[in-house]
Protein backbone atom coordinates (compact mmCIF):
# COMPACT_ATOMS: atom_id res chain seq x y z
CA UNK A 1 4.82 21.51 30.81
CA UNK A 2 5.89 24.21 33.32
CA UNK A 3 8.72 25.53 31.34
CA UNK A 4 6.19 25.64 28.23
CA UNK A 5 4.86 29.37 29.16
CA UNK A 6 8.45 30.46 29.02
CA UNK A 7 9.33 29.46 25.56
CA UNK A 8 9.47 32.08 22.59
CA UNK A 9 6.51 31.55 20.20
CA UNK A 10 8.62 30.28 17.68
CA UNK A 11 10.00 27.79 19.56
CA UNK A 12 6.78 26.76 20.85
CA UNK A 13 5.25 26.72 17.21
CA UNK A 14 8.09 24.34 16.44
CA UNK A 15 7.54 21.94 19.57
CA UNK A 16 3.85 21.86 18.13
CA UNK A 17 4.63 21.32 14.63
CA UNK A 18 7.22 18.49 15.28
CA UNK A 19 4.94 17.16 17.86
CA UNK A 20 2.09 17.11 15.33
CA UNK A 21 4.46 15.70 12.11
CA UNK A 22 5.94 13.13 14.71
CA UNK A 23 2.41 11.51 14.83
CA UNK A 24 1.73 12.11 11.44
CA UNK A 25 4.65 10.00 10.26
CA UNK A 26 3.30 7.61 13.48
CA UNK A 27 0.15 6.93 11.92
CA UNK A 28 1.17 6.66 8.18
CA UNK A 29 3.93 4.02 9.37
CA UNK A 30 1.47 2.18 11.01
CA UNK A 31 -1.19 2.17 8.50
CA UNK A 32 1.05 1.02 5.98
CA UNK A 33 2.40 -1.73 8.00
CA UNK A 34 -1.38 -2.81 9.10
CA UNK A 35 -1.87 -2.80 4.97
CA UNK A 36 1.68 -4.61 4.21
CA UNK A 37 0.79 -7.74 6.37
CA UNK A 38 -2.54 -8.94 4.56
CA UNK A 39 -1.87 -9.64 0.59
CA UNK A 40 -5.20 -11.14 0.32
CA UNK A 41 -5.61 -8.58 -3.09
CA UNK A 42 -2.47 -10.03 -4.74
CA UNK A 43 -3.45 -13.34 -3.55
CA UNK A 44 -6.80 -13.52 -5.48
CA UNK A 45 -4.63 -11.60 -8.14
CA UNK A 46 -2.73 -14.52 -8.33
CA UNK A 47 -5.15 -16.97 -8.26
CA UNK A 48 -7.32 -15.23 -11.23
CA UNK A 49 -4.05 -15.67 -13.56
CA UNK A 50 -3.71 -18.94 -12.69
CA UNK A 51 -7.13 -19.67 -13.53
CA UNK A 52 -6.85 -17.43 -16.83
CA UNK A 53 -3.60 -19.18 -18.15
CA UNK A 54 -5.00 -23.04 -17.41
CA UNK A 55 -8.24 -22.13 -19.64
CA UNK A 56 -5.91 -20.00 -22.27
CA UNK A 57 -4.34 -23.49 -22.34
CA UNK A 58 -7.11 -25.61 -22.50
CA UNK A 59 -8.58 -24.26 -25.36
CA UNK A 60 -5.44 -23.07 -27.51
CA UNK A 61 -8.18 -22.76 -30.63
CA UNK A 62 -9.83 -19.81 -28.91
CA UNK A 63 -6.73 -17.96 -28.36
CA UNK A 64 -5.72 -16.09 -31.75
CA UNK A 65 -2.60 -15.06 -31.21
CA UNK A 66 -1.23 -18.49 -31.33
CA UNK A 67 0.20 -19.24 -34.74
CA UNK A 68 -1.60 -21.43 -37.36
CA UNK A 69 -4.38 -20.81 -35.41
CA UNK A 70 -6.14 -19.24 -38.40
């Protein structure tokens, strides 16, 4: 960092902006990847449909918009 001190300001603000967007981007890529790897949401997504269509099926009198259900 001894060369720092010599820089224009520009240049510095630029070495500090990149700096601070290169661990922006470093965080947001690792927070979505730490999200990405559980799907325990679409997993009891999954298994509320499942439960929905096998009693939709079991009781086919219940469900209206079958036809001749009327």
């Amino acid at each position: 960092m001894v060369g720092f001190g010599s820089l224009a300001p520009k240049t510095k603000n630029l070495v500090v902006g990149g700096g601070l967007t290169g661990f922006v981007f470093g965080v947001y890529y690792y927070t979505m990847r730490a999200v990405g790897n559980t799907d325990e949401l679409q997993v009891a997504i999954d298994k509320f449909e499942d439960l929905k269509k096998r009693d939709d099926a079991a009781t086919p009198a219940a469900n209206p918009s079958t036809p001749g259900s009327s």
